[in-house]
Protein backbone atom coordinates (compact mmCIF):
# COMPACT_ATOMS: atom_id res chain seq x y z
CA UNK A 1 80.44 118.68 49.63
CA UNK A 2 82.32 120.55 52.61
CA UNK A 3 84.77 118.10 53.08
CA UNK A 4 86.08 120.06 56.14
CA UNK A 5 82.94 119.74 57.51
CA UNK A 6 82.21 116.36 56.42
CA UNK A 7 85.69 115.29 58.29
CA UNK A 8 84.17 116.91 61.42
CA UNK A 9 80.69 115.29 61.60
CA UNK A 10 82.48 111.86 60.52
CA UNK A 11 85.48 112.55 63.50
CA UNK A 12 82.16 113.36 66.01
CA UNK A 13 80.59 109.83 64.83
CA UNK A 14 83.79 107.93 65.44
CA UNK A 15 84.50 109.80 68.81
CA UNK A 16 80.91 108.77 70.30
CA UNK A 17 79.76 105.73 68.00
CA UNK A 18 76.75 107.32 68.03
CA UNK A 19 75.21 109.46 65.29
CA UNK A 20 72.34 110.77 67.77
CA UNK A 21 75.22 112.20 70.30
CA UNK A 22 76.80 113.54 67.18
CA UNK A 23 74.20 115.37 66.51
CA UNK A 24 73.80 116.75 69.62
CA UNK A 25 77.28 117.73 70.23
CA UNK A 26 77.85 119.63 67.31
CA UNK A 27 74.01 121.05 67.30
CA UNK A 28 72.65 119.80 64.34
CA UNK A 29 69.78 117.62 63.60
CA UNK A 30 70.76 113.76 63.22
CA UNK A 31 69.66 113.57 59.22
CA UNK A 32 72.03 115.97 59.04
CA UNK A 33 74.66 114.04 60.70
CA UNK A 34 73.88 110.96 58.24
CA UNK A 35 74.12 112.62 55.24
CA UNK A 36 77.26 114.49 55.79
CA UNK A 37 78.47 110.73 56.49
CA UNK A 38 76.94 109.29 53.01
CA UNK A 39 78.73 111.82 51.10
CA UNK A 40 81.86 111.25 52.36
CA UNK A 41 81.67 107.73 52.13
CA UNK A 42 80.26 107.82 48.47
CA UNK A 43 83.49 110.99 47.91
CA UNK A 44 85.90 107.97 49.05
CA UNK A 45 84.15 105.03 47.29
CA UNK A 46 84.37 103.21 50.78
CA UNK A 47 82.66 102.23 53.47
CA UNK A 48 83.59 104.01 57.52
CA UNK A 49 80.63 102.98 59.65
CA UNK A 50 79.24 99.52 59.78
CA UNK A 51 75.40 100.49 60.88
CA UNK A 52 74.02 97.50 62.98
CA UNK A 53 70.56 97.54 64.29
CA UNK A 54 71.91 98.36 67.93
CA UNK A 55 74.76 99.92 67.55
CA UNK A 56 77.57 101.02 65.07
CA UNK A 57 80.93 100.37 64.65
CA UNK A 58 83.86 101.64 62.55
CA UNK A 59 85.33 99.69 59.61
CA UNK A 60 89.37 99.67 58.91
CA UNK A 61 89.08 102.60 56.62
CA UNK A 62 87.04 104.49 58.78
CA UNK A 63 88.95 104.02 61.68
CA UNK A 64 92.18 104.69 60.03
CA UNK A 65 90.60 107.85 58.71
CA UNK A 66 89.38 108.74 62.16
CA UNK A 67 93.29 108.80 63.48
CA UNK A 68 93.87 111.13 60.32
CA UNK A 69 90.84 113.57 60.63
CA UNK A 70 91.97 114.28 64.45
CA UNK A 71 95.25 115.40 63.15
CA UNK A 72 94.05 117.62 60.61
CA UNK A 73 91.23 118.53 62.74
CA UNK A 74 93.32 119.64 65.48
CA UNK A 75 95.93 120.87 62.27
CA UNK A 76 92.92 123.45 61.32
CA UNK A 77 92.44 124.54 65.07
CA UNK A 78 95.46 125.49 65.94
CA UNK A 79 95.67 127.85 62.46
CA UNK A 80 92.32 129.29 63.61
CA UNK A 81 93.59 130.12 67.13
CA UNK A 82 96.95 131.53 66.11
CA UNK A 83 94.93 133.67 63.71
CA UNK A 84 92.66 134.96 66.38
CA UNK A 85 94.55 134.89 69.43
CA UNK A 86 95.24 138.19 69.16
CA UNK A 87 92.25 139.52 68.10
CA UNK A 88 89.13 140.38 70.12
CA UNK A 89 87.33 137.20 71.92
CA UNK A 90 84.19 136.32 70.25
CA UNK A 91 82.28 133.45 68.97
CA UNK A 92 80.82 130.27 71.11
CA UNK A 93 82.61 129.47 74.28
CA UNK A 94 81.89 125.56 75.05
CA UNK A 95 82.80 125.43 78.63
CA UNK A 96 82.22 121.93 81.49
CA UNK A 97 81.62 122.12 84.78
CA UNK A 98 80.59 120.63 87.89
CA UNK A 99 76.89 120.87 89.02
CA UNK A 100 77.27 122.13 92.51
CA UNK A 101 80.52 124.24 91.70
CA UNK A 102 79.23 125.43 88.65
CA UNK A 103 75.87 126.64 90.34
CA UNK A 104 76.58 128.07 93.43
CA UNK A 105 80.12 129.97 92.43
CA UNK A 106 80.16 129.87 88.30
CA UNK A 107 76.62 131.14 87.51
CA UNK A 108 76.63 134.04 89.56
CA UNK A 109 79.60 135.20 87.30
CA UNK A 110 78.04 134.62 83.48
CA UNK A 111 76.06 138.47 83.72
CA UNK A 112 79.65 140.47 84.18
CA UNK A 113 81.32 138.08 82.30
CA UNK A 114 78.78 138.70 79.13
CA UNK A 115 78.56 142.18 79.89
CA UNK A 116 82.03 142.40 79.62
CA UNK A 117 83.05 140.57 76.14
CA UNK A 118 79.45 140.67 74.29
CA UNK A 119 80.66 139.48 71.11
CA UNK A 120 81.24 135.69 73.26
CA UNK A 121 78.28 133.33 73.40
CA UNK A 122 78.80 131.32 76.44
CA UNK A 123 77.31 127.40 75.95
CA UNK A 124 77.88 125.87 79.38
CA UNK A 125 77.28 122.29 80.33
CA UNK A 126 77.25 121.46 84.32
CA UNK A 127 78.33 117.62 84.56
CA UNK A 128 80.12 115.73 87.23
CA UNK A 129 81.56 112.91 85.26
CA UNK A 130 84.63 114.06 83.53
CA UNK A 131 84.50 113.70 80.08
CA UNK A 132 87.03 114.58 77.47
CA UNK A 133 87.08 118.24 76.40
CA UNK A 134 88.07 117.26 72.82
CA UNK A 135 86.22 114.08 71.39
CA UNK A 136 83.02 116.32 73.37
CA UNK A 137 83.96 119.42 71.55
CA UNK A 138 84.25 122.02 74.65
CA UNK A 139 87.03 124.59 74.74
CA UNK A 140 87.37 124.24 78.49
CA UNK A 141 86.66 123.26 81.48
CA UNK A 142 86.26 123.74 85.38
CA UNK A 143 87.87 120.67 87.14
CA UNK A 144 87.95 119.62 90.79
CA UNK A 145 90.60 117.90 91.05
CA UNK A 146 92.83 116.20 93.92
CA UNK A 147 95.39 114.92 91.06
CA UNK A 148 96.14 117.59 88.84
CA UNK A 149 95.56 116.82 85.14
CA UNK A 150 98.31 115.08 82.45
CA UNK A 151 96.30 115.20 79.78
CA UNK A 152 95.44 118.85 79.53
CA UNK A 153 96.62 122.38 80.15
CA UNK A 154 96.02 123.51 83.44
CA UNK A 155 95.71 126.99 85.80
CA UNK A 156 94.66 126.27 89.34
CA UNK A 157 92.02 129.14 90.04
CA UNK A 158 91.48 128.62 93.89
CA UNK A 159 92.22 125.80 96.12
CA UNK A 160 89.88 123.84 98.73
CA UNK A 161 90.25 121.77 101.58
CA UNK A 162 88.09 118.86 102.23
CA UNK A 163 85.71 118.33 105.41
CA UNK A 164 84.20 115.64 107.30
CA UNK A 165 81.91 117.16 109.06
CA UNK A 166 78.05 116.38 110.89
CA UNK A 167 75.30 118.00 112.01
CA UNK A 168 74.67 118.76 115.69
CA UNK A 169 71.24 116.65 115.86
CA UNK A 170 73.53 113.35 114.18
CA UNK A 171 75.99 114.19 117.08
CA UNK A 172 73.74 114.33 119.34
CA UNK A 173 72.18 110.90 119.03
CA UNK A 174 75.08 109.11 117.93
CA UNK A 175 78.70 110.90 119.66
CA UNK A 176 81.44 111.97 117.88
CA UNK A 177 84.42 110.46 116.54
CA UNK A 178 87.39 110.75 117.94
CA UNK A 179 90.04 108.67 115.49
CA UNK A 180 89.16 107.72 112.01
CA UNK A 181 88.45 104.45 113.15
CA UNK A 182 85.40 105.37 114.70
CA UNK A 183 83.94 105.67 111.42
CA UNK A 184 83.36 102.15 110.80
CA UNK A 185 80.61 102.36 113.72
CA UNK A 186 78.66 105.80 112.00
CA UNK A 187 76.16 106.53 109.78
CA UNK A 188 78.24 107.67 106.45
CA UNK A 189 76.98 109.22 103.20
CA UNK A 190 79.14 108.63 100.40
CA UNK A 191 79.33 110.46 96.77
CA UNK A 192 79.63 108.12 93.84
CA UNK A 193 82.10 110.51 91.81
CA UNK A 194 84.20 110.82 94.57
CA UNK A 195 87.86 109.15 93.73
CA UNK A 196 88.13 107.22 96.93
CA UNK A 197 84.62 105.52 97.14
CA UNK A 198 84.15 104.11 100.97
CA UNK A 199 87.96 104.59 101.69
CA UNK A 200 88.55 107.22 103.50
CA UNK A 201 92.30 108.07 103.79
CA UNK A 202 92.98 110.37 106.84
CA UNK A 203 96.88 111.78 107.51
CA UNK A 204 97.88 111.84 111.01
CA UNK A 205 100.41 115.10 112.04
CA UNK A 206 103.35 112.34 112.04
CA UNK A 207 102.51 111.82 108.22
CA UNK A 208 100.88 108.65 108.35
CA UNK A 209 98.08 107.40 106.45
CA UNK A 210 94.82 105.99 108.36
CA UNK A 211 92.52 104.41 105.80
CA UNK A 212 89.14 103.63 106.73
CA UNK A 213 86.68 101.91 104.97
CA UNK A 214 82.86 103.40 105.83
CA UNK A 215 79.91 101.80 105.02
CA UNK A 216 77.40 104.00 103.43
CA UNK A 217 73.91 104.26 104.35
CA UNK A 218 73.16 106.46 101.41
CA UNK A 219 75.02 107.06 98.38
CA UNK A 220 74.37 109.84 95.75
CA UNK A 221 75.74 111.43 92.50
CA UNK A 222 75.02 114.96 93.58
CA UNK A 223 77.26 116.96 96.74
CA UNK A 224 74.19 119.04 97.39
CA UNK A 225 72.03 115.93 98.44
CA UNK A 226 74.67 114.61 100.29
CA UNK A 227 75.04 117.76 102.27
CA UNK A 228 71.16 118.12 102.42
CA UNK A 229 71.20 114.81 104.17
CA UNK A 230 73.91 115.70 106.87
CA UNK A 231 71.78 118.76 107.67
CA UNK A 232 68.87 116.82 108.03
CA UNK A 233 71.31 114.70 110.99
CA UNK A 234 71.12 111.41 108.48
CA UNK A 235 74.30 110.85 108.65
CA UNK A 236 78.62 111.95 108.24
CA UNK A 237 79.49 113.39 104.81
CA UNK A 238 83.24 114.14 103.50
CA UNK A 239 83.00 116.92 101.12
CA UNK A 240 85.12 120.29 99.48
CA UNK A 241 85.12 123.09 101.69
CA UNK A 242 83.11 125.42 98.85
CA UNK A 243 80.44 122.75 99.70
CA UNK A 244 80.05 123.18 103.47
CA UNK A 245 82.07 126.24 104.31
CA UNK A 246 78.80 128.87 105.17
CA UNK A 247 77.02 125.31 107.22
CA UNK A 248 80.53 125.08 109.48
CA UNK A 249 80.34 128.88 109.90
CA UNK A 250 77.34 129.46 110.62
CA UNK A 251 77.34 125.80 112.73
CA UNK A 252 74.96 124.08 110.80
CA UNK A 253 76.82 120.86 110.24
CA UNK A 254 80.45 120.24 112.73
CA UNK A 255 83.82 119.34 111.56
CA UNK A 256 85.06 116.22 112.89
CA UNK A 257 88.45 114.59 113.29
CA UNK A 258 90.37 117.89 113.09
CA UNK A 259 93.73 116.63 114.75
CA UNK A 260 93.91 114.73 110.93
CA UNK A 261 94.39 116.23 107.72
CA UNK A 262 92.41 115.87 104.76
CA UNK A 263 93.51 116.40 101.00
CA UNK A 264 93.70 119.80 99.54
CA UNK A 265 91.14 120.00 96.61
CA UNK A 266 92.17 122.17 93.30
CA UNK A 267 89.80 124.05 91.34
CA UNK A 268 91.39 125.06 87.67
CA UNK A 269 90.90 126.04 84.62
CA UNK A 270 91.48 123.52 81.87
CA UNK A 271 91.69 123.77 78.04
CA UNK A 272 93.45 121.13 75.64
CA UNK A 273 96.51 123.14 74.38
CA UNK A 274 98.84 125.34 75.48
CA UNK A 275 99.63 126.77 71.91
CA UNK A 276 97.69 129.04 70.11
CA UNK A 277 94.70 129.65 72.89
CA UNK A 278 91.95 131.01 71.17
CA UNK A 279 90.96 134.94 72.71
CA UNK A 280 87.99 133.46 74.47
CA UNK A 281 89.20 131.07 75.95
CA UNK A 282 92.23 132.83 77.27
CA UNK A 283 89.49 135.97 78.19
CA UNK A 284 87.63 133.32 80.11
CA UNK A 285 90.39 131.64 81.74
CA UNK A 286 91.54 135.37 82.85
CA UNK A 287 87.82 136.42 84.01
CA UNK A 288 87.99 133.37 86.35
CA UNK A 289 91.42 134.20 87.57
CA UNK A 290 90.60 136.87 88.56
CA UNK A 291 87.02 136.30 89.77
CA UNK A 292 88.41 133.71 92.58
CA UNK A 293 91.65 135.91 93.82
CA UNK A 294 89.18 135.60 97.19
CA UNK A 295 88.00 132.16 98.44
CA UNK A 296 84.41 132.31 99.75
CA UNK A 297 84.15 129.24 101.17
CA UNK A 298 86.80 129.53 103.37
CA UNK A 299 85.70 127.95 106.86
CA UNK A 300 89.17 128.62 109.25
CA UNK A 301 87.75 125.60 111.10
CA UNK A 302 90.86 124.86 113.27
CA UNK A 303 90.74 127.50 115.30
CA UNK A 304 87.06 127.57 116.28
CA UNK A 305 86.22 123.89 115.81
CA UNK A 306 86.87 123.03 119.44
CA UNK A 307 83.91 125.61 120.34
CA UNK A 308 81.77 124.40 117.89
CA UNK A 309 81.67 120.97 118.76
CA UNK A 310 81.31 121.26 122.60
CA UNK A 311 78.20 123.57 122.14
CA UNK A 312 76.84 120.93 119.25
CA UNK A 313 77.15 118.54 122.26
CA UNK A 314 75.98 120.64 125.40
């Protein structure tokens, strides 16, 4: 028996109570998973997974052995990085990322960055819900992020601002609003990953916090349907400039309430550990530094805003 290996199948079990998601995760087949499990429990002469009919659970030995196969896990890591770090990247890159972000701005970049390092065999996942890079076994990650991260390493590629914004048919029928208060009385379209929900915070120019709380008429788990909706006039959407920049240039949806000022939005590169990066990851993180030294999405709104919005109405 591998018992290296066997530590890592049991450590994926534990991490996900699940032997199916195991499986998946470390792309193997699920009788795989449950015999690499078997052997190490008959190699230890105990039992680490209780196996109920719904679900399963681990015992007192398995979960103490679960605290000690992360260490050593991580232990075994951190030799292979320092080992490689210097060497030329290769191997499987594991990399989350946003849906939207990671197809409008991430997947136009895999060709050069392939071309470029062909010994690397990208494996990206595009998920909103933020998951945990290590218990999921990805090397990095692209985060949106208003709060920074604590948990993990972090290098801010580019930075966005956010928008509430409408299109000129919604203005139209229903008028604009002129103080975030006026919000309560629109039509509002609300993302369920977003970290405010229905409370809109808006920040005056004396520094003082206006908090509204919207009610949605339509709520969705994808930023592209939102903004589909706005541009169909359904309703007021708050979303990242790299969402909406090209619609409020080219006048397609309006930004509203531009005497206020919205959060800046951070788009980084994250990866678990600071020590010993691995040469892909630290090639990747470098690609994408360098891919976003320009900002596409970049709207200049204040300036022209006034313009847009009295021709939306005219």
């Amino acid at each position: 028996m591998d018992r290296l290996r066997a530590l890592e199948v049991f450590a994926a079990v534990a991490a996900r109570l699940s032997f199916a998601r195991a499986a998946e995760a470390l792309d193997t087949s699920p009788a795989n998973i449950t015999r690499y499990v078997n052997d190490l429990e008959n190699h230890l002469g105990t039992r680490l997974i209780n196996r109920g009919s719904r679900k399963i659970s681990l015992t007192e030995s398995g979960q103490d052995l679960y605290e000690r196969a992360q260490s050593i896990l991580r232990q075994v890591s951190d030799a292979e990085a320092a080992a490689s770090s210097s060497a030329e990247p290769r191997g499987r890159l594991r990399l989350n990322a946003p849906v939207s972000f990671g197809v409008r701005y991430l997947a136009p970049l895999w060709p050069a960055f392939m071309q470029k390092h062909p010994d690397v065999q990208l494996d990206v996942v595009l998920q909103d819900p933020v998951i945990d890079l290590v218990s999921e076994g990805f090397d990095m990650a692209v985060r949106i992020s208003r709060q920074g991260t604590t948990s993990h390493v972090a290098r801010r590629l580019a930075v966005s601002h956010d928008v509430v914004c409408a299109s000129p048919a919604y203005l139209r029928r229903h008028g604009q609003p002129r103080s975030p208060a006026d919000l309560a009385r629109h039509v509002c379209i609300g993302y369920i990953h977003s970290p405010f929900a229905e409370d809109w915070t808006f920040t005056d120019n004396q520094g003082n916090a206006q908090v509204v709380k919207v009610i949605f008429s339509m709520q969705t788990n994808s930023c592209d349907t939102g903004r589909a909706a706005a541009l169909a006039g359904s309703g007021i959407i708050w979303q990242p400039e790299f969402m909406v920049g090209e619609d409020v240039r080219e006048g397609r949806l309006i930004p509203l309430l531009l005497d206020y000022h919205l959060p800046e939005v951070d788009v980084s590169a994250v990866y678990p550990s600071r020590r010993h990066v691995s040469a892909k990851v630290r090639a990747m993180v470098d690609f994408l530094v360098d891919a976003f030294r320009t900002m596409p999405w970049s709207t200049q709104t204040r300036g022209a805003s006034v313009k847009l919005v009295s021709s939306a109405m005219a």
